[in-house]
Protein backbone atom coordinates (compact mmCIF):
# COMPACT_ATOMS: atom_id res chain seq x y z
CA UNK A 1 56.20 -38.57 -3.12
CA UNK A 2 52.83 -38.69 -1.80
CA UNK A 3 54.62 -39.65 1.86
CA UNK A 4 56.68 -36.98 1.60
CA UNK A 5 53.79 -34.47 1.70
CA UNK A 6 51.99 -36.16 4.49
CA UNK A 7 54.82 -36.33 6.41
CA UNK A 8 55.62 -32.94 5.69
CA UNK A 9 51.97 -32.14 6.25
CA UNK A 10 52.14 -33.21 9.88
CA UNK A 11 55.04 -30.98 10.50
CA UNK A 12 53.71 -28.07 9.34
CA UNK A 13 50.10 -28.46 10.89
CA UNK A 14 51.69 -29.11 13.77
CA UNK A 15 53.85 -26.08 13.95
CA UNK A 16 50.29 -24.03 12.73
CA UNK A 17 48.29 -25.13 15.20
CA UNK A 18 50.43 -24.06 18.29
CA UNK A 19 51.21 -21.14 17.02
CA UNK A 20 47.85 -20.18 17.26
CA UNK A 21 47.66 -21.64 20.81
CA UNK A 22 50.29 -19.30 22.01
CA UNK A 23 49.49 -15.82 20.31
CA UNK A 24 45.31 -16.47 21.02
CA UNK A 25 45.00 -18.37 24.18
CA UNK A 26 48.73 -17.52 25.66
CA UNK A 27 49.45 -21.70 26.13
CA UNK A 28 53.34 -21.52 25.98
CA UNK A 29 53.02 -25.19 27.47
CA UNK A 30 52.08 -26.54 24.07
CA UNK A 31 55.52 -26.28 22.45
CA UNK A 32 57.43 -28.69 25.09
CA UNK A 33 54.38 -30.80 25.01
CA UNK A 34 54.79 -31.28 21.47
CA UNK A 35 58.72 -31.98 21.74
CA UNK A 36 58.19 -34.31 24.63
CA UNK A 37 55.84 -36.47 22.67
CA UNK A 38 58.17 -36.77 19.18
CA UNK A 39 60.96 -37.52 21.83
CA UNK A 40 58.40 -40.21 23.40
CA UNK A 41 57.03 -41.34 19.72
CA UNK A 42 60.71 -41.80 18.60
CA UNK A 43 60.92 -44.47 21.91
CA UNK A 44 58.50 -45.96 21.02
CA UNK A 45 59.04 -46.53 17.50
CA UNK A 46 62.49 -48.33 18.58
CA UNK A 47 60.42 -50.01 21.17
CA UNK A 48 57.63 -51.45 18.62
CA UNK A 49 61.00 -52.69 16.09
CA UNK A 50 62.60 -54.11 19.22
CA UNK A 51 59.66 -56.07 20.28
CA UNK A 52 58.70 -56.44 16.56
CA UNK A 53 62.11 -58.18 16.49
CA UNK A 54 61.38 -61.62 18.24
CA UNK A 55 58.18 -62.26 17.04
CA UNK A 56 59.69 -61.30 13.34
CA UNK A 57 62.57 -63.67 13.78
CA UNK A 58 59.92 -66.56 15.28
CA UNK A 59 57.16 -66.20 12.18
CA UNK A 60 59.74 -65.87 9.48
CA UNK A 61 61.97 -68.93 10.83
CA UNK A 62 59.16 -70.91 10.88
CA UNK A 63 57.61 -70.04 7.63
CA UNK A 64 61.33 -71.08 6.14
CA UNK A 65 59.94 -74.50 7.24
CA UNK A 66 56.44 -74.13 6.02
CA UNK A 67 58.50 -73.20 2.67
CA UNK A 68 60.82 -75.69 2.27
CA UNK A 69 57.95 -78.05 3.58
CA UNK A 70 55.79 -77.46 0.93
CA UNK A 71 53.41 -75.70 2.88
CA UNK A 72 53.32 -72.36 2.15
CA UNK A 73 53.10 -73.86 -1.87
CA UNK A 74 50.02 -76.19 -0.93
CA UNK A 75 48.36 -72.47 0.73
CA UNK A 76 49.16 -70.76 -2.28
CA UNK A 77 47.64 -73.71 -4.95
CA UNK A 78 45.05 -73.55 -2.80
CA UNK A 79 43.85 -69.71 -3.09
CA UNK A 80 45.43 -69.90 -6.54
CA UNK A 81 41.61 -69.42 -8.35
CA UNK A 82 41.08 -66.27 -6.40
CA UNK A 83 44.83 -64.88 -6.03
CA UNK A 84 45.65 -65.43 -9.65
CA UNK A 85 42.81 -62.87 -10.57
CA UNK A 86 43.25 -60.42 -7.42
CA UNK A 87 47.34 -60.67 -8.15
CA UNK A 88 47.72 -60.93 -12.23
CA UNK A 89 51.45 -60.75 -11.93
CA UNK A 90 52.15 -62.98 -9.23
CA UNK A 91 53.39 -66.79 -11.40
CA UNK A 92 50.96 -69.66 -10.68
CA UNK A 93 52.51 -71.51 -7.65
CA UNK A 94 54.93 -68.85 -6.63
CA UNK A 95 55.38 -69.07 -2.84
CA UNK A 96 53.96 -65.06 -2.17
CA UNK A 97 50.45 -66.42 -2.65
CA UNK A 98 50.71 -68.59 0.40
CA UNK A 99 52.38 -65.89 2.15
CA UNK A 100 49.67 -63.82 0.88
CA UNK A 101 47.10 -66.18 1.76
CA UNK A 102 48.39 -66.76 5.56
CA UNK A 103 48.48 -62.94 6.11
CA UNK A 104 45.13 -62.74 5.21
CA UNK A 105 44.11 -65.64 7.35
CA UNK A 106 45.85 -63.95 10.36
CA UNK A 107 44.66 -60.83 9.98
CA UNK A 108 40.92 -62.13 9.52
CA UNK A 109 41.31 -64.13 12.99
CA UNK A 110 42.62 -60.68 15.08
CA UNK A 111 45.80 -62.28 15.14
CA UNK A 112 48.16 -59.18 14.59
CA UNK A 113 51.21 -60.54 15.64
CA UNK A 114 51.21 -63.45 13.32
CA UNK A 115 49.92 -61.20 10.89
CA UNK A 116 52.82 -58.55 10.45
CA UNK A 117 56.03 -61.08 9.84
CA UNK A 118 53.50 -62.49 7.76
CA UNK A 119 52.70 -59.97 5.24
CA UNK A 120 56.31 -58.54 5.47
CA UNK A 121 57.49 -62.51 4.57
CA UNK A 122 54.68 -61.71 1.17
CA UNK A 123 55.69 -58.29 1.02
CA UNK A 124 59.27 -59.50 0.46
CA UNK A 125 58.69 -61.84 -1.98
CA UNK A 126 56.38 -60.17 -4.24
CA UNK A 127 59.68 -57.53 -3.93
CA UNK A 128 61.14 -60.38 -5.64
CA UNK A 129 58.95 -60.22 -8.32
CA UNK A 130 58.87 -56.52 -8.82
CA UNK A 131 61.12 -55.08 -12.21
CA UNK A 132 61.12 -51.45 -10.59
CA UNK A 133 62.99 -52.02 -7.24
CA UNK A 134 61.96 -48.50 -5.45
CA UNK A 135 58.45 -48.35 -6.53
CA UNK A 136 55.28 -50.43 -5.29
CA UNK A 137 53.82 -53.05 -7.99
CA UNK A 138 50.09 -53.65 -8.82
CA UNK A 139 50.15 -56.59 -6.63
CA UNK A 140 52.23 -54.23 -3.62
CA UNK A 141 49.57 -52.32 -4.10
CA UNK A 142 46.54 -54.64 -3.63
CA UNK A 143 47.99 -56.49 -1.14
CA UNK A 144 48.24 -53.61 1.01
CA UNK A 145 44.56 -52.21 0.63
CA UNK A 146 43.98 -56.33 1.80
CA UNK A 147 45.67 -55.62 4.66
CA UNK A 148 44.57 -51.42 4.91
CA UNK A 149 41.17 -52.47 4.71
CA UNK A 150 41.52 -55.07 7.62
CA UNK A 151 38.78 -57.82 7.19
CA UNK A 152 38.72 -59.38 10.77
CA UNK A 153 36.15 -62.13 11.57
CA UNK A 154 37.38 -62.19 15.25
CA UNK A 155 37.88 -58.54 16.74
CA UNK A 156 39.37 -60.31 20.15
CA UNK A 157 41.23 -57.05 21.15
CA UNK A 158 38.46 -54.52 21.06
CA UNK A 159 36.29 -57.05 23.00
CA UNK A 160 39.01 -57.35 25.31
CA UNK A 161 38.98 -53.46 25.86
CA UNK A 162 35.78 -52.99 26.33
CA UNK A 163 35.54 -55.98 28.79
CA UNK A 164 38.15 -54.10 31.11
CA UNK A 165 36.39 -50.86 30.69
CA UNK A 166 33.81 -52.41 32.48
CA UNK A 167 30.86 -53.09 29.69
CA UNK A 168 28.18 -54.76 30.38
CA UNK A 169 28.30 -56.72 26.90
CA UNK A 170 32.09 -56.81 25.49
CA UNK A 171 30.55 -58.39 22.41
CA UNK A 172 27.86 -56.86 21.19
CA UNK A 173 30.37 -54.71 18.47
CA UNK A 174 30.78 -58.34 17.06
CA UNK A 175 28.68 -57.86 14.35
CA UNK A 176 29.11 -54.43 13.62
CA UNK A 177 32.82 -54.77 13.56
CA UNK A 178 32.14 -57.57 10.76
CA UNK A 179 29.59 -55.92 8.60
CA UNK A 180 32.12 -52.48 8.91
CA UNK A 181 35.00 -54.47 7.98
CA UNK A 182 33.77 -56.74 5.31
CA UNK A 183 32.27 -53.20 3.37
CA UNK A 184 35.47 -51.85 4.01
CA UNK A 185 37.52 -54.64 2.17
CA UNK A 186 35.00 -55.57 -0.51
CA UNK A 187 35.51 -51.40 -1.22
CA UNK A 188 39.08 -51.59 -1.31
CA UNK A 189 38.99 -54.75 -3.70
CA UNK A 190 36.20 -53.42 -6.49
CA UNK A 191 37.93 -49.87 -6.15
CA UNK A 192 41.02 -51.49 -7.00
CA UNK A 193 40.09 -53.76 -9.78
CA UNK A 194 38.37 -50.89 -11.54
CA UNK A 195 41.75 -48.73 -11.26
CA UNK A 196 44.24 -52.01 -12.43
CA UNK A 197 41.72 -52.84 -14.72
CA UNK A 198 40.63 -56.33 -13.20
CA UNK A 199 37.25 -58.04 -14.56
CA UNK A 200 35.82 -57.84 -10.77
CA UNK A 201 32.15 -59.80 -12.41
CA UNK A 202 34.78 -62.17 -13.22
CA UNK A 203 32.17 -65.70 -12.51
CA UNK A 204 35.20 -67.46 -9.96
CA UNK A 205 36.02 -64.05 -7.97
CA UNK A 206 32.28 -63.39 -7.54
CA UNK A 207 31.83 -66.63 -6.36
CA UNK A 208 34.23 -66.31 -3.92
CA UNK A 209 33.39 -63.05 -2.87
CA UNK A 210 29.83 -64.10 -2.58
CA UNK A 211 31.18 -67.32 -0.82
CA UNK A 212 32.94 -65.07 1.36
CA UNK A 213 30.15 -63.07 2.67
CA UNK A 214 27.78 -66.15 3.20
CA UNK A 215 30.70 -67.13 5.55
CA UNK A 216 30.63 -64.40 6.82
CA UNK A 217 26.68 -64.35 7.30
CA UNK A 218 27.21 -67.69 8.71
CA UNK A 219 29.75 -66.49 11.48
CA UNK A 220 27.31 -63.65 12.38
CA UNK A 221 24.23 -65.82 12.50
CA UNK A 222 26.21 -68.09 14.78
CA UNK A 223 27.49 -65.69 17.38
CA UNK A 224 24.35 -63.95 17.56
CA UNK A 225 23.11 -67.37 19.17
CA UNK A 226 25.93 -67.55 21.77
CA UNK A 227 26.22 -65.73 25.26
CA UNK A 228 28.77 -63.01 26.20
CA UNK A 229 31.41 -65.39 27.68
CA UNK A 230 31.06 -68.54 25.13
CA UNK A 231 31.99 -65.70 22.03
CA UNK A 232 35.22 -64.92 23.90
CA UNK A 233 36.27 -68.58 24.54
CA UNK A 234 35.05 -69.92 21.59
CA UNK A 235 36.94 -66.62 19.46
CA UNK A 236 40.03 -67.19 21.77
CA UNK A 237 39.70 -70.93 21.05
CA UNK A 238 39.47 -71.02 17.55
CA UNK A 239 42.45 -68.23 16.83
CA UNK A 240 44.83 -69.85 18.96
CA UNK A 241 43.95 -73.30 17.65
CA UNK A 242 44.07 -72.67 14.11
CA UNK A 243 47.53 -71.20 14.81
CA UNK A 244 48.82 -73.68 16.92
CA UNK A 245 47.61 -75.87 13.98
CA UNK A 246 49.80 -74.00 11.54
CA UNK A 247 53.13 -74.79 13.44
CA UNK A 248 52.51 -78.01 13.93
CA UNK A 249 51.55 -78.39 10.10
CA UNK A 250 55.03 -76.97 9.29
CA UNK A 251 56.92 -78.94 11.11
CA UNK A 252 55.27 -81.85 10.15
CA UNK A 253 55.52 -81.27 6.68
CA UNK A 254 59.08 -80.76 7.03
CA UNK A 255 59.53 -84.07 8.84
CA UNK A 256 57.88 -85.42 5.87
CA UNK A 257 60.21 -83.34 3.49
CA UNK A 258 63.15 -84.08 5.28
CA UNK A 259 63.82 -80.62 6.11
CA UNK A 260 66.64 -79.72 8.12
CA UNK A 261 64.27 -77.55 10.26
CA UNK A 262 66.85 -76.11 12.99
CA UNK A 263 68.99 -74.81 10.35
CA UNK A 264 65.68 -73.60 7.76
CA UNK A 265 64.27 -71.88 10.73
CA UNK A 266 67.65 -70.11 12.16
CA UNK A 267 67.92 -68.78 7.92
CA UNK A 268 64.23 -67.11 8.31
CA UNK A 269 64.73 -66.33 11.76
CA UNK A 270 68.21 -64.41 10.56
CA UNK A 271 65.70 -62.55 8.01
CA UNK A 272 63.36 -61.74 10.47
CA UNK A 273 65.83 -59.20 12.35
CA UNK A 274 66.81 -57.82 9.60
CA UNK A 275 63.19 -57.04 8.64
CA UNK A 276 62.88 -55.72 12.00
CA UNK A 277 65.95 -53.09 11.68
CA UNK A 278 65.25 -51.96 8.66
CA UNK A 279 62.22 -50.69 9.64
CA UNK A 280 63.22 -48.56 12.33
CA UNK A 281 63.59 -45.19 10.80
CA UNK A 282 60.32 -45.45 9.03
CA UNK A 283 58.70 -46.20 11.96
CA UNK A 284 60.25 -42.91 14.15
CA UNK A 285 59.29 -40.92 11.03
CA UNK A 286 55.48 -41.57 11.05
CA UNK A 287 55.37 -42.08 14.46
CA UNK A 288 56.95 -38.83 15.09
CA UNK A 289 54.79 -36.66 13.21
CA UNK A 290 51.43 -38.55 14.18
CA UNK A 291 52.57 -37.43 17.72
CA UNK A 292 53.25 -33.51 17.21
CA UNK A 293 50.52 -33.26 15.23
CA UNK A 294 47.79 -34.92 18.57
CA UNK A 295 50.37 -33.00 21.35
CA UNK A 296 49.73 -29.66 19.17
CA UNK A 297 45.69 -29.95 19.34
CA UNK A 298 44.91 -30.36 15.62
CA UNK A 299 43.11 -33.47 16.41
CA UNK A 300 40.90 -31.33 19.17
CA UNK A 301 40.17 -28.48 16.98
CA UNK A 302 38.99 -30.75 13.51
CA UNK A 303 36.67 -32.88 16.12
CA UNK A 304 35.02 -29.42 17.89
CA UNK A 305 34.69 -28.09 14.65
CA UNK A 306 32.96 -30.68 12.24
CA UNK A 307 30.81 -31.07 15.65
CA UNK A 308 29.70 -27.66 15.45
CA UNK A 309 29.06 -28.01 11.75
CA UNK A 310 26.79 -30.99 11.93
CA UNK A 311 24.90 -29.96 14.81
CA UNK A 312 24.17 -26.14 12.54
CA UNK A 313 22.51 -28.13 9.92
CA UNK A 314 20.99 -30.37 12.38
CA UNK A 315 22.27 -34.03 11.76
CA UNK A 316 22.49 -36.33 14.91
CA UNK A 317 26.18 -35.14 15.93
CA UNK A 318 26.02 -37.86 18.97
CA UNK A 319 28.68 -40.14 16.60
CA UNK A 320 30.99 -37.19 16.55
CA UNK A 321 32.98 -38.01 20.17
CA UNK A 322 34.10 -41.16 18.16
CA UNK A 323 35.69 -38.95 15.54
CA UNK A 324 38.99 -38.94 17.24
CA UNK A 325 39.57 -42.73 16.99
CA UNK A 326 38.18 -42.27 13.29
CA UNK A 327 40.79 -39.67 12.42
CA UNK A 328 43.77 -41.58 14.34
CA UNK A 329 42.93 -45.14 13.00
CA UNK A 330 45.04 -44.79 10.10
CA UNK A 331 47.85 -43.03 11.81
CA UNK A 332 48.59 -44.73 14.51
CA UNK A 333 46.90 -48.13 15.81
CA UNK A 334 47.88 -47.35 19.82
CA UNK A 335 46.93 -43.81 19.23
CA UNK A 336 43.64 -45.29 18.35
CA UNK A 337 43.14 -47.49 20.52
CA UNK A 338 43.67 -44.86 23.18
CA UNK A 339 40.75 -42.20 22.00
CA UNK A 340 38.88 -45.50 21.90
CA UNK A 341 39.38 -46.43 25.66
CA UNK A 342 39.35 -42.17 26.23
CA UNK A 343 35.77 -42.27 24.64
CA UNK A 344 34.91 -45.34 27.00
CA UNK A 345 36.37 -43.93 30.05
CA UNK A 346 34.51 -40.57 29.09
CA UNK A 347 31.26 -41.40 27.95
CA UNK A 348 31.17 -44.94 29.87
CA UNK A 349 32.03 -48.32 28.02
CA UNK A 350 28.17 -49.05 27.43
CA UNK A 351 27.58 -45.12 26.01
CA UNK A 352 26.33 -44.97 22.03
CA UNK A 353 29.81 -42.90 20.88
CA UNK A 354 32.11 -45.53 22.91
CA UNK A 355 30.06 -48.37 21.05
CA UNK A 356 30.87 -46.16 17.55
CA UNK A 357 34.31 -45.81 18.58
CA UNK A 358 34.79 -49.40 19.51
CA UNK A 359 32.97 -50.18 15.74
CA UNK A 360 35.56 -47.73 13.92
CA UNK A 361 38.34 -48.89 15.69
CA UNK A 362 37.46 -52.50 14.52
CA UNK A 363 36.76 -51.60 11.02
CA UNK A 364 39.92 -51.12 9.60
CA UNK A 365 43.82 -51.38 10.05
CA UNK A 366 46.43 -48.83 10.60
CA UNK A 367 47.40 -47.67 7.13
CA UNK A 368 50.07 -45.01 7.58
CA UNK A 369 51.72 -47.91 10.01
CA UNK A 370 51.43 -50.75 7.42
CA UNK A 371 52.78 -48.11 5.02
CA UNK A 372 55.95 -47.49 6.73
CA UNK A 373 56.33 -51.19 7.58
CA UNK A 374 55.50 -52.75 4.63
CA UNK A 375 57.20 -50.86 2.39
CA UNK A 376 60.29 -49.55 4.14
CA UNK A 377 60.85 -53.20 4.86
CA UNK A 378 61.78 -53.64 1.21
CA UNK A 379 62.59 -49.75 0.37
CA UNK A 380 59.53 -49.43 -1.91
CA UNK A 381 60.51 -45.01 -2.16
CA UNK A 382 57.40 -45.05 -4.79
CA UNK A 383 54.02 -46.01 -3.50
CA UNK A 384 52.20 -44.34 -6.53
CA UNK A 385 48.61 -44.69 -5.77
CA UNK A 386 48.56 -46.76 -2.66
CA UNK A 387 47.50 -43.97 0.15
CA UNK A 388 44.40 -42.43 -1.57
CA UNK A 389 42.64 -46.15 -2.20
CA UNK A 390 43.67 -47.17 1.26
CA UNK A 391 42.67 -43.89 2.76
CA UNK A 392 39.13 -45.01 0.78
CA UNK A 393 38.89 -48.11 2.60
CA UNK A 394 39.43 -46.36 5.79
CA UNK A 395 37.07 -43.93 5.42
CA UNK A 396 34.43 -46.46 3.93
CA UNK A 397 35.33 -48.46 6.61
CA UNK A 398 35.11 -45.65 9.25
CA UNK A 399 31.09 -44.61 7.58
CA UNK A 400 30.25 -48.43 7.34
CA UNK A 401 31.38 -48.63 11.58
CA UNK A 402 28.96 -45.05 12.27
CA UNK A 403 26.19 -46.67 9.98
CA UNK A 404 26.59 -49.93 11.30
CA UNK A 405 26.43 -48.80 15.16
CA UNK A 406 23.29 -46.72 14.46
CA UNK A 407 21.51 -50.13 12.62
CA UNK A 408 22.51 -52.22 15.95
CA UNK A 409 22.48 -49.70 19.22
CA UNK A 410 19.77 -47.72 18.38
């Protein structure tokens, strides 16, 4: 229900918004702009499933093998002291914690590719698990503030854009990005536990969430010794190794199993396009909307507003230009990444608000997207409480990113 009045929501703002357009500032332009772009976002919502198709039907054939291998059970043993008390009602040694666990993995080394067939492979099975087909389960619904909340210890991408855009330092939102991110998830977790009534002081998931953040400590210590270029090679380096390592692993456990890999990988890979249709219309429905609703200048008129607000009771509004790629982050992930690379072609790559909007854009994942993928891959109708406590990671996330900026770049 709740994504049936957000979707509506975007309709109707939408339609609001250019109205007033056309009767106060006579733009009759605004109404084809707004049907060329849910014509366009429809596109490219086939587009995304299309291309979401082959990597799908690679990741999901090959975790078949890690499966049948053993792998994906070895993973899941592994995390098992952790998992068992995030996800209560996933069995000890049921494959979705290894699924789980390799999602998480993925998406912590910027590896978004891997990460979706992934967490649709864990999204799946935990459907498997679930008594109440059309509605999301306590684990659904942690599992996707994980993945809402986006803890990434290797933000290659946004380094990647700002190195085009011509900074003189692609890296410095390293460690921003990671303190943002890391708030962000930790958040989502403790917000979670208190609502599914989880012992969060629990001694082993404090000790690994403590763990966690020394790692993370560690990572940041580390880089901040390193040079511009050795952080990109070495991040690069390390993400493609570690997956590279994966496949191997899988096929050499199923050598050792005596898997008949071709035919275990063509049965996942089979699974993987049907993932990949199913979500279509889910995708041109969010996708859709997202679009009217930038084409009709909503987005515009919240930004010049809350900047005019800020600046009246006389807060530092310089943060503000990155409010677009704040406000789009959990809509739409391209979207985003566009009033990212807007703000740096603007302002200049090495400006204060494209170094915010490069931080916000790193601190979380798209949640409306992961929404619509996640679920309408295994027709969760239901979500029950999922948007609000991953719209609080996003906006913790979002603060954290401002805050963070601020601590480093000024």
């Amino acid at each position: 229900m709740v994504l049936n009045y957000i979707w509506i929501a975007f309709f109707l703002i939408a339609f609001v918004v250019a109205v007033g357009e056309t009767v106060f500032n006579g733009n009759l332009d605004v109404w084809s702009e707004i049907m060329n772009s849910s014509f366009g976002a429809a596109e490219t919502a086939f587009t995304i499933s299309l291309g979401l198709t082959g990597i799908l039907s690679l990741w999901m054939g090959l975790m078949k093998i890690g499966e049948q291998g053993g792998v994906i059970q070895f993973f899941g043993r592994l995390v098992s002291p952790l998992f068992s008390r995030l996800f209560p009602g996933i069995p000890k040694n049921h494959p979705a914690m290894g699924s789980i666990f390799m999602n998480v993995s993925a998406n912590m080394l910027g590896l978004d590719n891997a990460a979706t067939p992934l967490g649709l492979k864990a999204m799946n099975e935990l459907q498997q698990l679930n008594p109440k087909k059309d509605t999301a389960s306590d684990a659904m619904l942690m599992f996707l503030v994980l993945n809402a909340s986006g803890l990434c210890m290797i933000p290659i991408g946004v380094m990647m854009y700002r190195a085009q855009c011509g900074a003189t330092n692609p890296t410095d939102v390293f460690m921003p990005i990671l303190v943002a991110t890391f708030i962000a998830t930790l958040v989502g977790i403790i917000a979670l536990c208190i609502r599914q009534r989880i012992n969060f002081l629990d001694k082993v998931l404090l000790s690994w969430l403590v763990g966690i953040a020394a790692v993370l400590a560690g990572v940041v210590w580390y880089v901040s010794t390193l040079s511009q270029d050795d952080v990109q090679r070495y991040s690069s380096f390390a993400a493609n190794f570690i997956l590279l390592s994966v496949i191997v692993g899988f096929i050499c456990a199923g050598l050792r199993k005596r898997v008949n890999m071709f035919d275990a990988f063509i049965e996942g890979a089979k699974d993987g396009f049907k993932t990949a249709v199913m979500i279509i219309p889910y995708l041109v429905a969010f996708l859709v909307g997202i679009a009217m609703l930038r084409a009709s200048g909503a987005m515009t008129v919240l930004t010049d507003w809350l900047t005019q607000c800020i600046s009246a009771l006389g807060f530092d509004a310089d943060w503000v230009g990155a409010l677009p790629t704040m406000l789009m982050k959990p809509l739409s992930g391209s979207g985003s990444r566009g009033m990212m690379i807007d703000a740096m072609n603007t302002y200049g790559a090495d400006a204060f608000v494209s170094r915010v909007s490069a931080c916000v854009q790193g601190s979380t994942d798209t949640t409306f997207y992961i929404l619509a993928v996640y679920f309408g891959s295994v027709g969760i109708k239901k979500t029950r409480y999922a948007v609000p406590y991953a719209l609080l990671a996003d906006i913790v996330g979002s603060i954290a990113g401002v805050v963070a900026a601020y601590i480093f770049f000024r």
